[in-house]
C-alpha atoms as a PDB file:
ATOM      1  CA  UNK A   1      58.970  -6.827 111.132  1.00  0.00           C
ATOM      2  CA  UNK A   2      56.194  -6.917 108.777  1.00  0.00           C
ATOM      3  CA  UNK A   3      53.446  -5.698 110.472  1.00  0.00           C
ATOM      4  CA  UNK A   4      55.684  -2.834 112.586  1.00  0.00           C
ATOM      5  CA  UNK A   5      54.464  -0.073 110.507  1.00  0.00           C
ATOM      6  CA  UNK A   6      50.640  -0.925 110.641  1.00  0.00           C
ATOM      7  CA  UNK A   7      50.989  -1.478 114.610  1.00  0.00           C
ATOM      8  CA  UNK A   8      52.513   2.230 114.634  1.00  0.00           C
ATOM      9  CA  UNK A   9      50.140   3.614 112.590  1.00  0.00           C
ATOM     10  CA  UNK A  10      47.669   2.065 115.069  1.00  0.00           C
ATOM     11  CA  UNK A  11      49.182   3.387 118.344  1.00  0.00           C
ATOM     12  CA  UNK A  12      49.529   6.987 117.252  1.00  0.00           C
ATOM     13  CA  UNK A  13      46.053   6.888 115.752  1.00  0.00           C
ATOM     14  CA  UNK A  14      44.746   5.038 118.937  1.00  0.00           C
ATOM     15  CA  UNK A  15      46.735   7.384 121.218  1.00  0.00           C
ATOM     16  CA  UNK A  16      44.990  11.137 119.770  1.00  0.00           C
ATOM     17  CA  UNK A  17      41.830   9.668 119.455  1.00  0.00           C
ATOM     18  CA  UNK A  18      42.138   8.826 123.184  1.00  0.00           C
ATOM     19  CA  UNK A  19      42.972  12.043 123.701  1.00  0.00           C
ATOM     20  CA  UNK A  20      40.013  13.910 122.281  1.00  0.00           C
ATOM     21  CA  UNK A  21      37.955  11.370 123.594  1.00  0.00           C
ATOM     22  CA  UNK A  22      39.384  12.501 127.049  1.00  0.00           C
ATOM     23  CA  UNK A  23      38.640  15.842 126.344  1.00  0.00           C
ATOM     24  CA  UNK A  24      35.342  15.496 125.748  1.00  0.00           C
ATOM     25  CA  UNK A  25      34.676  14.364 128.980  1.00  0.00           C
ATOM     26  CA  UNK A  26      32.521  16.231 131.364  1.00  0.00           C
ATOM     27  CA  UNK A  27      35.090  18.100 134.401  1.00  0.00           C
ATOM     28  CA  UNK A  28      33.763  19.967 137.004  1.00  0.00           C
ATOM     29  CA  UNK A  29      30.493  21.984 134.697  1.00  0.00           C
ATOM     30  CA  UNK A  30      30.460  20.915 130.997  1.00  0.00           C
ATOM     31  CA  UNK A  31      31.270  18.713 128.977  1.00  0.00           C
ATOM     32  CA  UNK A  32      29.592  16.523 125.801  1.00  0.00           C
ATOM     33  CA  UNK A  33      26.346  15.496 127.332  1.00  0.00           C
ATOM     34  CA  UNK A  34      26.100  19.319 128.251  1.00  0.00           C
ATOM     35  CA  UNK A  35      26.740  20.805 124.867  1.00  0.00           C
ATOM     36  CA  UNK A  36      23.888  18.782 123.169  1.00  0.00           C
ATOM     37  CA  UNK A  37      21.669  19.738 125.976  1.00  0.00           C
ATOM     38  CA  UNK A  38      21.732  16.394 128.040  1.00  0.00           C
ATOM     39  CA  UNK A  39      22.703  18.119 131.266  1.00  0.00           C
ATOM     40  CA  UNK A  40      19.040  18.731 132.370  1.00  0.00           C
ATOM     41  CA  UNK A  41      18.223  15.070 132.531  1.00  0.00           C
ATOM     42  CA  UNK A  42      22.197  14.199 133.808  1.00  0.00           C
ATOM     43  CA  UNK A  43      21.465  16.500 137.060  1.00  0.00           C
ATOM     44  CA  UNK A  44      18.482  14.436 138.085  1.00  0.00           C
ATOM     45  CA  UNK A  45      19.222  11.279 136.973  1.00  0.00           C
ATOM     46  CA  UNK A  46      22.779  10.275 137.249  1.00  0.00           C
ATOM     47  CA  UNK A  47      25.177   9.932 133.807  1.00  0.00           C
ATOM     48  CA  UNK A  48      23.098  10.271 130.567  1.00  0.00           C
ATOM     49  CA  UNK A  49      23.217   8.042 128.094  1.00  0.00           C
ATOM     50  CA  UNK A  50      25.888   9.801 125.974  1.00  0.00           C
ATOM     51  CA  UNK A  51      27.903  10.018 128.631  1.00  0.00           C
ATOM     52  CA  UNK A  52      27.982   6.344 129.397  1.00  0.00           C
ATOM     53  CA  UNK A  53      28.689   5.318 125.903  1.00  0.00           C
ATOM     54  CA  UNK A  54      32.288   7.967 125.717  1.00  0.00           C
ATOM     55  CA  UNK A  55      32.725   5.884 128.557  1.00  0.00           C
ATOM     56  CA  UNK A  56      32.962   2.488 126.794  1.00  0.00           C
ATOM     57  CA  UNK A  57      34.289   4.044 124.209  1.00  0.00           C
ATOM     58  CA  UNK A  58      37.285   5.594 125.719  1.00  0.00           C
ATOM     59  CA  UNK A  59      37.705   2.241 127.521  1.00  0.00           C
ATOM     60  CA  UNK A  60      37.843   0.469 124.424  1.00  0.00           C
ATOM     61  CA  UNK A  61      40.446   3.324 122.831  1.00  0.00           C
ATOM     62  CA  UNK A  62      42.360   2.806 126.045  1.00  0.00           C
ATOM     63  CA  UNK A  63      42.510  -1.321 125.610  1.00  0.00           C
ATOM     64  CA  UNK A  64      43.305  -0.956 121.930  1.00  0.00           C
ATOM     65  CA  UNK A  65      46.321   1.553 122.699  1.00  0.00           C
ATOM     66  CA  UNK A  66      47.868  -0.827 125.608  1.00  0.00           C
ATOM     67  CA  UNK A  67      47.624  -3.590 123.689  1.00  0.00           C
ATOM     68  CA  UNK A  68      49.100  -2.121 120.210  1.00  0.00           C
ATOM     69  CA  UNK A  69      51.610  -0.912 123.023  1.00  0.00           C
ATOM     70  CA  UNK A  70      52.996  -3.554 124.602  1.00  0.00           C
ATOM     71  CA  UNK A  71      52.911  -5.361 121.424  1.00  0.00           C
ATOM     72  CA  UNK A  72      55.164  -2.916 119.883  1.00  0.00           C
ATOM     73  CA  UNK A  73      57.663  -2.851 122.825  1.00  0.00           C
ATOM     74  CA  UNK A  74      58.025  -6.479 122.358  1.00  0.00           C
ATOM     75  CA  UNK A  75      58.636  -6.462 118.588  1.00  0.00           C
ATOM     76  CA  UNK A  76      61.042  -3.997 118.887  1.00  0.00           C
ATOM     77  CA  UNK A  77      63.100  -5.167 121.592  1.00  0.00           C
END
């Protein structure tokens, strides 16, 4: 019961960040790597380099907020 409040704290947190990470994804025309100018070089050359690392770092987000997750449903069950 001691460390409930910490493990919330971490899901919500964990949770918007994911989020706005989401968001920031390219769709179908924009995104980040497009409003620092890195869609020139993403059109010829695949995923640029900013667009790679959202990637691992929504990933990451993503693992952090299943695990504080399922660690909270088992706590408080």
């Amino acid at each position: 019961m001691l460390l409930t409040a910490p493990m919330i704290v971490l899901d919500v947190f964990s949770g918007l960040l994911m989020i706005l990470l989401i968001l920031l994804h390219s769709g179908r025309g924009g995104g980040l790597s497009d409003m620092f100018g890195g869609g020139i070089g993403a059109a010829t050359s695949g995923s640029s380099v900013v667009e790679r690392n959202l990637d691992r770092l929504t990933v990451a987000t993503a693992l952090v907020f299943f695990y504080s997750t399922v660690i909270l449903a088992i706590r408080l069950s």
